[in-house]
N, C-alpha and C. Protein backbone atom coordinates (compact mmCIF):
# COMPACT_ATOMS: atom_id res chain seq x y z
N UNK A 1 -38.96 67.85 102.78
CA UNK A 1 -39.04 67.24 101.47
C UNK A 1 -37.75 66.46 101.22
N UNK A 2 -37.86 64.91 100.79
CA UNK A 2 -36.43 64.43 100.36
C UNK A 2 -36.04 64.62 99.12
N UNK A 3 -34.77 64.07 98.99
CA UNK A 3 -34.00 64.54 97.69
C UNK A 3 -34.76 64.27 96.60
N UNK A 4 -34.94 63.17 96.32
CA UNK A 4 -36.14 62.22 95.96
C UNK A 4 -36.91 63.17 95.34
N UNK A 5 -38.15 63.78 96.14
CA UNK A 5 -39.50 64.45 96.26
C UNK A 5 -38.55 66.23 95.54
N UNK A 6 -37.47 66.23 95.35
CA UNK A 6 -37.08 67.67 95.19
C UNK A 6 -36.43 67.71 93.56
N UNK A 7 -36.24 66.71 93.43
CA UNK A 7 -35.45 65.85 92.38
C UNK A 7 -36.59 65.75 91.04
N UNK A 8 -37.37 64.76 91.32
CA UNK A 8 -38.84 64.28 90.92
C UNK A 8 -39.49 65.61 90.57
N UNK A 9 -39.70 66.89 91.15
CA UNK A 9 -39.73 68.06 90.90
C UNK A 9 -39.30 68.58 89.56
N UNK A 10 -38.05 68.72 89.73
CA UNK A 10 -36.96 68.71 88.53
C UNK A 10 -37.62 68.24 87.33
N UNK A 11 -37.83 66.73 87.55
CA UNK A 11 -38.25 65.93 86.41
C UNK A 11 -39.23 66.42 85.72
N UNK A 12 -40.10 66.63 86.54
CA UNK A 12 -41.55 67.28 86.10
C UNK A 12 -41.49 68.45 85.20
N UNK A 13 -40.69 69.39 85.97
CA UNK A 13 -40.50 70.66 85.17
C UNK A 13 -39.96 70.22 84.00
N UNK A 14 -39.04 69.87 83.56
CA UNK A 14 -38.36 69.57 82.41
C UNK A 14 -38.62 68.56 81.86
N UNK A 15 -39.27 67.17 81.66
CA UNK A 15 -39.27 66.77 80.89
C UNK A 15 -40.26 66.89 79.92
N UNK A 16 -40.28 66.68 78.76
CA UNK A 16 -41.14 67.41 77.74
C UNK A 16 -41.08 66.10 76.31
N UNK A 17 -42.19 65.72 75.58
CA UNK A 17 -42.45 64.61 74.99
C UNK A 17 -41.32 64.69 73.97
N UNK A 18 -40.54 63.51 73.67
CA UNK A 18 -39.93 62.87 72.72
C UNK A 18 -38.68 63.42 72.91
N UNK A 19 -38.20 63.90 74.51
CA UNK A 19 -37.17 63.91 75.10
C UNK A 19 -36.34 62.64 74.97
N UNK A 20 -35.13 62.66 75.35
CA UNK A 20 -34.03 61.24 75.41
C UNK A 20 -34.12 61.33 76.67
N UNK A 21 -33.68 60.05 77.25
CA UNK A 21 -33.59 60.22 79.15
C UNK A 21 -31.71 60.89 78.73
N UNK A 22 -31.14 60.54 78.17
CA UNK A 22 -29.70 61.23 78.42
C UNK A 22 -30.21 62.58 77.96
N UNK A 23 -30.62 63.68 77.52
CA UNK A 23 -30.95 64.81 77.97
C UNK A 23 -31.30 65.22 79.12
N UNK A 24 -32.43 64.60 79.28
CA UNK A 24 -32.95 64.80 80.26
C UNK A 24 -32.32 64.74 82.01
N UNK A 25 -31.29 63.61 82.00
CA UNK A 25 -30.33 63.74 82.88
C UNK A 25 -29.56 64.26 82.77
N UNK A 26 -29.32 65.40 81.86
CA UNK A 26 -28.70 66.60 81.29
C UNK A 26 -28.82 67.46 81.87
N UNK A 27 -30.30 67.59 81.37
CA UNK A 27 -31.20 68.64 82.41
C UNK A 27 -31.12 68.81 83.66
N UNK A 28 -31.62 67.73 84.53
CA UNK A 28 -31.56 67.45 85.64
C UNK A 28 -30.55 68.15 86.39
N UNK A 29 -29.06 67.48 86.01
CA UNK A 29 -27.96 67.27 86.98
C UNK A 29 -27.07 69.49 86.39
N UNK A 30 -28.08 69.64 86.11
CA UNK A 30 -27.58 71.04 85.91
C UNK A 30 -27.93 72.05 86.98
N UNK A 31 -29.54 71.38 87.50
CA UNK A 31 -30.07 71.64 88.74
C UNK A 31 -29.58 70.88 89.93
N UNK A 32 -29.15 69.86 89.85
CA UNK A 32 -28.88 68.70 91.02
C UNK A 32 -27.26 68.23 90.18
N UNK A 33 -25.98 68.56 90.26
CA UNK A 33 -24.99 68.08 89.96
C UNK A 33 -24.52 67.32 90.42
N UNK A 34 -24.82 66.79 91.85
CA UNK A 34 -24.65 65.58 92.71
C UNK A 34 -25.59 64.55 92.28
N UNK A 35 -26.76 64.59 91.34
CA UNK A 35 -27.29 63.39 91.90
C UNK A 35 -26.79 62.78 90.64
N UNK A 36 -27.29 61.43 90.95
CA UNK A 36 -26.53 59.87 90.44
C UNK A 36 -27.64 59.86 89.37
N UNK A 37 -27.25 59.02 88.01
CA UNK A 37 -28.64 58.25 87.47
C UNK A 37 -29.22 57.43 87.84
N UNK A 38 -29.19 56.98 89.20
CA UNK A 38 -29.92 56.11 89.71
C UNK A 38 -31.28 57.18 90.60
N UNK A 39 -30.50 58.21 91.41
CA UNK A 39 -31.10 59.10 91.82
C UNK A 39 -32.39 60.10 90.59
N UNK A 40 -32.11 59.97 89.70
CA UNK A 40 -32.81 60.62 88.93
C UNK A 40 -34.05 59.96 87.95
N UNK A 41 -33.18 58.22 88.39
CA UNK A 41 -34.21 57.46 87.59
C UNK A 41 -35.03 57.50 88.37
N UNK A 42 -35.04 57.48 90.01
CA UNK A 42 -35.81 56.82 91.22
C UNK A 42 -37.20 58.05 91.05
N UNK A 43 -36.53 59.53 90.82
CA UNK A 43 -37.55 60.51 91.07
C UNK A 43 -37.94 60.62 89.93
N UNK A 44 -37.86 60.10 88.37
CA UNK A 44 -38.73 60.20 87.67
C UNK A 44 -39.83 59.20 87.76
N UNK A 45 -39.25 57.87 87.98
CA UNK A 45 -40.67 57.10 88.56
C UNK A 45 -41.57 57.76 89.91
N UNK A 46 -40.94 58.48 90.84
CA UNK A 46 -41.84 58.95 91.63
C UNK A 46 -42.81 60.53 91.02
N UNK A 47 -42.00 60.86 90.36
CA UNK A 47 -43.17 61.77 89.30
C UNK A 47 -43.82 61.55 88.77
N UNK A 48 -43.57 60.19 88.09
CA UNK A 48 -44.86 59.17 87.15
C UNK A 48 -45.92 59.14 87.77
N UNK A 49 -45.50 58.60 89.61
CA UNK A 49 -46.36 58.14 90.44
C UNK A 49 -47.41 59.29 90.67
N UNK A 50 -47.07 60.46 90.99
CA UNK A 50 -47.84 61.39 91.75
C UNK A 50 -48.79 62.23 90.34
N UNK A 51 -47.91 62.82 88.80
CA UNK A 51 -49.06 62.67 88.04
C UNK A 51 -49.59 61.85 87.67
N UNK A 52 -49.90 60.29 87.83
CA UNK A 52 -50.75 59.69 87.72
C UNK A 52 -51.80 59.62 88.42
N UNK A 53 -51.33 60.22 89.54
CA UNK A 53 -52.82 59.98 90.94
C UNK A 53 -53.07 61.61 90.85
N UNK A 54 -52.77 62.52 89.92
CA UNK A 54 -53.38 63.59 89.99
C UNK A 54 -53.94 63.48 88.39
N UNK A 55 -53.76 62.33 87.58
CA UNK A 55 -54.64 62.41 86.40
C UNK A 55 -53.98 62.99 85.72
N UNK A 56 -52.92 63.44 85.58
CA UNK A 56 -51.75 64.64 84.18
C UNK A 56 -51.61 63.86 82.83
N UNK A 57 -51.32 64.12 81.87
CA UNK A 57 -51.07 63.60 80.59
C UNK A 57 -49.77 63.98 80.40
N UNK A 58 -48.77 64.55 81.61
CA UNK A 58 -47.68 64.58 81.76
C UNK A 58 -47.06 63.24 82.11
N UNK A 59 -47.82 62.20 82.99
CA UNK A 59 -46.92 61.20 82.93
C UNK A 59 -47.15 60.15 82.11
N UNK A 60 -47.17 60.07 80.62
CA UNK A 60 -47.02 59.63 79.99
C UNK A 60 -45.65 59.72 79.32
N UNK A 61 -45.46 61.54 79.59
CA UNK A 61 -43.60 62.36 78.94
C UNK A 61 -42.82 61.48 80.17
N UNK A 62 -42.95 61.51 81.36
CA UNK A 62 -42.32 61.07 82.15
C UNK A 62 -41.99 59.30 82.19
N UNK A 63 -43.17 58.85 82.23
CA UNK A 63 -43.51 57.08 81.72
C UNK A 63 -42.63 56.58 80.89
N UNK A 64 -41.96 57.31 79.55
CA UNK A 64 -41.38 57.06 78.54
C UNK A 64 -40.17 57.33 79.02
N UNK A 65 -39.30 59.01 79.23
CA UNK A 65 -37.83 58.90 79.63
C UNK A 65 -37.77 57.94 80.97
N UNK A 66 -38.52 57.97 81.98
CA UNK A 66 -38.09 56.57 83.16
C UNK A 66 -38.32 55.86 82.49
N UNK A 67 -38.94 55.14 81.90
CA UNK A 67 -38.59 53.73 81.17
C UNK A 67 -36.92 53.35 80.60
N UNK A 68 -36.70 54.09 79.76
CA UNK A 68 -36.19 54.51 78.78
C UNK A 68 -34.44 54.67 79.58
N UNK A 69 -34.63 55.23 80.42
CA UNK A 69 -33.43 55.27 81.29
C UNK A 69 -33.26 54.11 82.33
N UNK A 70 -34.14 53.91 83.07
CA UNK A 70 -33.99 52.98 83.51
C UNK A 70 -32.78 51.66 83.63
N UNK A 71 -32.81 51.04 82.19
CA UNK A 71 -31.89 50.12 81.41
C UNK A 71 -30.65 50.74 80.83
N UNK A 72 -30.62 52.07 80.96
CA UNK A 72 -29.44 52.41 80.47
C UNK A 72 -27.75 52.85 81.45
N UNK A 73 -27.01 52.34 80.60
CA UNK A 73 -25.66 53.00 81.66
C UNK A 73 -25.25 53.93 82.30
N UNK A 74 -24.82 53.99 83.26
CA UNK A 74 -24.40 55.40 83.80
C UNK A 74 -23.38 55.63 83.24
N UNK A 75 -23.05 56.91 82.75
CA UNK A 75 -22.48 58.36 82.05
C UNK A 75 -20.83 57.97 83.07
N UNK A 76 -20.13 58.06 81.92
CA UNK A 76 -18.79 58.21 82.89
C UNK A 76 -18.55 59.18 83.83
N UNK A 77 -17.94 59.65 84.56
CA UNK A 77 -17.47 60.82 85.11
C UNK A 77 -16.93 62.14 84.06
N UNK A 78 -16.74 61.81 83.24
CA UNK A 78 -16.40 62.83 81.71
C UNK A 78 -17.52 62.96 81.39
N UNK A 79 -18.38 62.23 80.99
CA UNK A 79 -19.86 62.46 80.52
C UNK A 79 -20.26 63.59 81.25
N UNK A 80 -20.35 63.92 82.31
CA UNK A 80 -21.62 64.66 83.23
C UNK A 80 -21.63 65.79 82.80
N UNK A 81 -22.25 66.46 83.13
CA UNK A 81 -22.07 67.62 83.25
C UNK A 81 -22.26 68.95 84.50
C-alpha cells in the first residue's frame, strides 16, 4: 500500500461534514506527522476517488475539505502540529 493509499485512509476516517481542511490536516498529521499538505491534499482527492466508485455519501465530506484545501497555503513549520 503507498503512502498515498494509507494517508487517503486517514482522510476517510476523519473527515466528517462542515469540517475546515486546516483541521482536518490537523487531524491527519497527528496520524502521519511527516506528511506535507500537498501529501494530504493528494490522498484526499484519492479518497474522493475510491468513495465515489463505491457510491458513499462520504465523498461529498471529502469533495468539500479537498477542494477547500487544495488553494490554500501551507502551515508554517510553527503551525504543525
Amino acid at each position: 500500500m503507498s503512502d498515498i493509499s494509507i494517508i487517503a485512509n486517514t482522510v476517510s476516517d476523519l473527515a466528517t461534514p462542515g469540517m475546515t481542511p486546516k483541521e482536518l490536516l490537523r487531524a491527519v498529521r497527528k496520524h502521519h506527522p511527516r506528511a506535507s499538505k500537498k501529501q494530504v491534499t493528494r490522498a484526499a482527492f484519492y479518497a474522493l476517488i475510491i468513495s465515489a466508485e463505491q457510491g458513499s455519501q462520504h465523498a461529498k465530506d471529502i469533495h468539500g475539505v479537498a477542494i477547500r484545501t487544495r488553494n490554500s497555503p501551507e502551515p508554517e513549520a510553527s503551525e504543525r502540529i
